[in-house]
Structures are given as C-alpha cells and as structure tokens.
Protein backbone atom coordinates (compact mmCIF):
# COMPACT_ATOMS: atom_id res chain seq x y z
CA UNK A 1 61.02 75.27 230.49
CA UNK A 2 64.03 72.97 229.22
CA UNK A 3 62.73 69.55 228.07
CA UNK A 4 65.42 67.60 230.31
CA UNK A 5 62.79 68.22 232.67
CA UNK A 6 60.07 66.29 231.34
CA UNK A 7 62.59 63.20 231.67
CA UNK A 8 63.14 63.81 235.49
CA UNK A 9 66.43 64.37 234.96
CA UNK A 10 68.91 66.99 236.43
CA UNK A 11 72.11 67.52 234.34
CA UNK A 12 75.04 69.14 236.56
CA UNK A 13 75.41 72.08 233.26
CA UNK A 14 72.44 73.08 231.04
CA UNK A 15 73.88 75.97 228.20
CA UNK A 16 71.28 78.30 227.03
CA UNK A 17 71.49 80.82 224.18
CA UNK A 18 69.29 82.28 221.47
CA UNK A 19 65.69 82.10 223.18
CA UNK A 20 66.94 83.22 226.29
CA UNK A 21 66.74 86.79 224.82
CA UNK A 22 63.63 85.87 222.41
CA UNK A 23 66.34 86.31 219.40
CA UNK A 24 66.28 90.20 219.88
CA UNK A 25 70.06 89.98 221.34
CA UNK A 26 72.84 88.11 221.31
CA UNK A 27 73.19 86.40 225.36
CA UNK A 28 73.66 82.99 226.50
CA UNK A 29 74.45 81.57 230.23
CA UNK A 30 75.48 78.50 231.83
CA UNK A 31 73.58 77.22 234.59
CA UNK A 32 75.39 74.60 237.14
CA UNK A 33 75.15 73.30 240.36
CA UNK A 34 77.16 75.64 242.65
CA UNK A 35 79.78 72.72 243.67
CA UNK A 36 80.93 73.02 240.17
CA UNK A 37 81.73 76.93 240.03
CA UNK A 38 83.19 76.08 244.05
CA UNK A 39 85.92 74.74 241.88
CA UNK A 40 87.18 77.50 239.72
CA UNK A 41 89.05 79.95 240.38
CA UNK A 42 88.11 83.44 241.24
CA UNK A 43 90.75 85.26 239.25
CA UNK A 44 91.30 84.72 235.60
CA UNK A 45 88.89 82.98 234.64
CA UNK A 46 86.31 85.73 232.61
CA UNK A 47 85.60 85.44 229.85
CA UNK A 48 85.53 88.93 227.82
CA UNK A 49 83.57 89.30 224.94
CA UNK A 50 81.33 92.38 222.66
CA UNK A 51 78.18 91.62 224.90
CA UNK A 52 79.52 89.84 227.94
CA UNK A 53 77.83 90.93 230.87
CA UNK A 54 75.89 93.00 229.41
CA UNK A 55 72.38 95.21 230.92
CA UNK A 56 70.52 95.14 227.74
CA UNK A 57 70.48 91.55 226.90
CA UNK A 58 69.91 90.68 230.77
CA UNK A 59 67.00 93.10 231.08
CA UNK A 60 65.60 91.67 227.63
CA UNK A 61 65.77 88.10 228.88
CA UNK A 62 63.82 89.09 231.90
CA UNK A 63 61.34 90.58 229.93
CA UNK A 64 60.58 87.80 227.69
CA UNK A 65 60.67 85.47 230.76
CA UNK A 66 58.14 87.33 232.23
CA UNK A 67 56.38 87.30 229.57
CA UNK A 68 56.71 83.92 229.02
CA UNK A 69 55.33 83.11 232.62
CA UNK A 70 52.03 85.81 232.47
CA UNK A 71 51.25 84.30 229.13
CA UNK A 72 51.86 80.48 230.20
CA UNK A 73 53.75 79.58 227.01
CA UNK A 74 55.36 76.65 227.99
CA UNK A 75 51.27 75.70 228.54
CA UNK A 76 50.15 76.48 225.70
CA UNK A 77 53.07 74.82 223.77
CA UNK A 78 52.38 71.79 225.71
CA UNK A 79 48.90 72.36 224.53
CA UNK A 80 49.09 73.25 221.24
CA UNK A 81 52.29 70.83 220.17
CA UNK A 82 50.04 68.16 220.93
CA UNK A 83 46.93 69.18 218.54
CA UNK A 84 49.55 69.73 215.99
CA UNK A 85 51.48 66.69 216.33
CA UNK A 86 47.79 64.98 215.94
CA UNK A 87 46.89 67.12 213.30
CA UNK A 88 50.89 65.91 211.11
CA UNK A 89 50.04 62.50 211.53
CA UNK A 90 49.16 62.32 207.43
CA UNK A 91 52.96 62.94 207.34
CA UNK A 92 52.98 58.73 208.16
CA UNK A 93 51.59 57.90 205.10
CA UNK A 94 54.19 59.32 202.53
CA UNK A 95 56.18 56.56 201.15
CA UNK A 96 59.54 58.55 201.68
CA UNK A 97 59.04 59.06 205.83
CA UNK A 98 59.64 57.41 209.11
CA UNK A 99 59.82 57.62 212.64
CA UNK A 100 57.58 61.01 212.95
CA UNK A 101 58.28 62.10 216.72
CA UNK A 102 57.60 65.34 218.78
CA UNK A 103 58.00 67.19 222.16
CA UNK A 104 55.78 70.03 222.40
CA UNK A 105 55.83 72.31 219.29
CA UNK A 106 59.21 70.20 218.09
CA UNK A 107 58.41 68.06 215.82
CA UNK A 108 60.66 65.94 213.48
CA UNK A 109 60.45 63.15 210.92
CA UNK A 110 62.98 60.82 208.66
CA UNK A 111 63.10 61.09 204.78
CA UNK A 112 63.93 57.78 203.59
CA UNK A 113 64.66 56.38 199.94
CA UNK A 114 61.32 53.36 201.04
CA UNK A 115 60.07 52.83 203.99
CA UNK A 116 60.93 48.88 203.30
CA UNK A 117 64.39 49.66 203.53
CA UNK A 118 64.59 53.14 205.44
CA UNK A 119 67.52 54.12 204.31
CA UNK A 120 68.47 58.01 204.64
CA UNK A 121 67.80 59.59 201.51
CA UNK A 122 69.31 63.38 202.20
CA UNK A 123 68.60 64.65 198.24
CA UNK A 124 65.25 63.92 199.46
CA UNK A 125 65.30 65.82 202.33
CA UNK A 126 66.86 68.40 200.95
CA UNK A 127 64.24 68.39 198.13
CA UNK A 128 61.35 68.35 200.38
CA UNK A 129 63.31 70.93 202.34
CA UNK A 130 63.13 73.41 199.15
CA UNK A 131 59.46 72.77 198.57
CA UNK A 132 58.26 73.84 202.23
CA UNK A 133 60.52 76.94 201.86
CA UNK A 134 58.48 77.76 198.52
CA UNK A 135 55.33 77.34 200.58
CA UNK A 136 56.95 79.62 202.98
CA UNK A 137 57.17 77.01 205.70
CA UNK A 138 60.77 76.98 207.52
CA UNK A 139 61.94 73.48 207.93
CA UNK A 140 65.78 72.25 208.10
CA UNK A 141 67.32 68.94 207.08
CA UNK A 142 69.48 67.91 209.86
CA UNK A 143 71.05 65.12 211.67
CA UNK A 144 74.01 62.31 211.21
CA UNK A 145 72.70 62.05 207.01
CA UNK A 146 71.00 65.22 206.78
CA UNK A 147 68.18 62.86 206.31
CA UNK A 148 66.08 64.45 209.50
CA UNK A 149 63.48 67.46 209.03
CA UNK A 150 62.98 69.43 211.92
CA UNK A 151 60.53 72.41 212.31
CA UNK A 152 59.15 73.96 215.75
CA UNK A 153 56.72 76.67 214.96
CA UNK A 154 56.58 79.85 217.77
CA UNK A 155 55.34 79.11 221.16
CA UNK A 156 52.67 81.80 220.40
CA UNK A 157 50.98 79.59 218.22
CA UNK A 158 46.96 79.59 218.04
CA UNK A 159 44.50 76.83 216.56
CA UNK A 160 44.45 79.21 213.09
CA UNK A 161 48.19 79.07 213.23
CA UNK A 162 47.97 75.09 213.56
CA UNK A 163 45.08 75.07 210.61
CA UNK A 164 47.70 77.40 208.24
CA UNK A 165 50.53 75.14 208.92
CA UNK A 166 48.89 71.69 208.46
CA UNK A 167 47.77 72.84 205.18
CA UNK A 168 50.56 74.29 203.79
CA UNK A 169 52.19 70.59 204.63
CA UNK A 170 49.84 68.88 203.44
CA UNK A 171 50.74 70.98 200.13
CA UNK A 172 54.32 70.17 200.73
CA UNK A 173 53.79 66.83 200.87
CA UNK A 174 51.51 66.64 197.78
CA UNK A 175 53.94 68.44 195.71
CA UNK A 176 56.54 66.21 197.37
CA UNK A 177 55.21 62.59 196.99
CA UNK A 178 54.38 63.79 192.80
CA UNK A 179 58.01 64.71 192.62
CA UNK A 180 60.04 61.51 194.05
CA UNK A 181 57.29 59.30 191.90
C-alpha cells in the first residue's frame, strides 16, 4: 500500500491525505507507532477543523479501501506499472531526457538542455509539459529545477489504457523533439 514498504522500512509517522478518500473528500490521518501518541497529552491537543473527525470521509475511505483490497489494485498496479514502464522506455532516446525511473504506475523522467551535459532545462519541461496537456495527457514539471516530469496514471488501469497512453507519448515526444530542434 505505501511504497516505504517495498524498501523494508518502517518510519515511526507515515501522513496520508488525498487517496485515502479516492479524492471524493477532503480527509487525511497520521499513522504512528503508539509510543509516540503515549507522549502527548490527552487534553488540548485536537485539532479542530471543517471536516475533522468527520463520518462521511471515514466511511468513504473504508469504502475505497475495500474496494481497493476485492479488486487487488495495489496488484494490478504492480502489474501493470511494470508493462508500462517497459512499454516508456522510447522516452530514453530523446535527446532532451535522463534518468527515466518508476515504482509501480509512478513514473518520472529528467528534461535536460543535452544529455552530454544534463543540465536541468525547466523551459523545456515546462514546454513538453504544455504539449502532453494538448494531447490530453496530465503530466507536472516538478522537483529542485522544475526540470522533473512526473505522471502516475489510475490504479484502474487496463492493457488498452497502457496502449492509449504510450501513444499519445509517443506523440508528445514527436511533437516535442521537432520543437527543441
């Protein structure tokens, strides 16, 4: 479920938010190692917010974990992150990207000015950003330079899904390469 468990590590805190309700409402929860809540006080210490504590976020992340868990989406993410990761490696052979890396259905590469000098090149990314959002394909530029793309498609995803998405990058990338020549 949380990718520090792939490493075999065990963090003392892990903050969750956002996909703990699926996106449908607004929740998010800390999760610790009971010695660490032994520690605080009892009194004074709630925090009061719009939707804190509230039914109908808590009974919508239980739903979507349980639906998570009788559809084995973490599986198939596995699964299917993998064939699409396979699937991106033309991404390699632009002359504008390094270091393409993914866990599961996150999957991230470097824009760079050359790959002889790979140096961040963030108008780049932020021009190849613009030309997957006019091919409808949500990526962000992120990172220390804005230099990184990021995109991690829905856990749901199927083999079409995978075919749809490698070829509207491989259009990206077209369009991209003829633009930075």
């Amino acid at each position: 479920m949380y990718s520090f468990q792939h490493w075999g590590i065990t963090p003392d805190i892990v903050l969750v938010s956002k996909s703990l309700s699926g996106g449908y409402y607004p929740l998010s929860a800390i999760i610790a190692k009971s010695r660490l809540f032994e520690t605080v006080s009892h009194s004074g210490t709630a925090f009061q917010s719009t939707f804190n504590n509230n039914p109908f976020g808590i009974q919508i992340a239980l739903q979507i974990t349980e639906m998570i868990d009788r559809e084995n989406l973490f599986e198939n993410a596995r699964i299917q992150g993998s064939k699409l990761f396979e699937q991106l490696r033309f991404i390699e052979d632009s002359p504008f990207t390094a270091n393409l890396r993914g866990h599961g259905l996150a999957i991230a590469f470097d824009v760079v000015d050359s790959k002889s000098s790979g140096r961040p090149a963030p108008e780049l990314a932020r021009r190849f950003a613009n030309i997957a959002l006019d091919q409808h394909v949500f990526v962000y530029a992120c990172g220390v330079n804005r230099s990184t793309i990021k995109f991690a498609p829905m856990i749901t995803i199927n083999d079409d899904d995978i075919s749809v998405i490698v070829r509207k990058l491989r259009a990206c990338f077209s369009a991209f390469n003829g633009s930075t020549a």
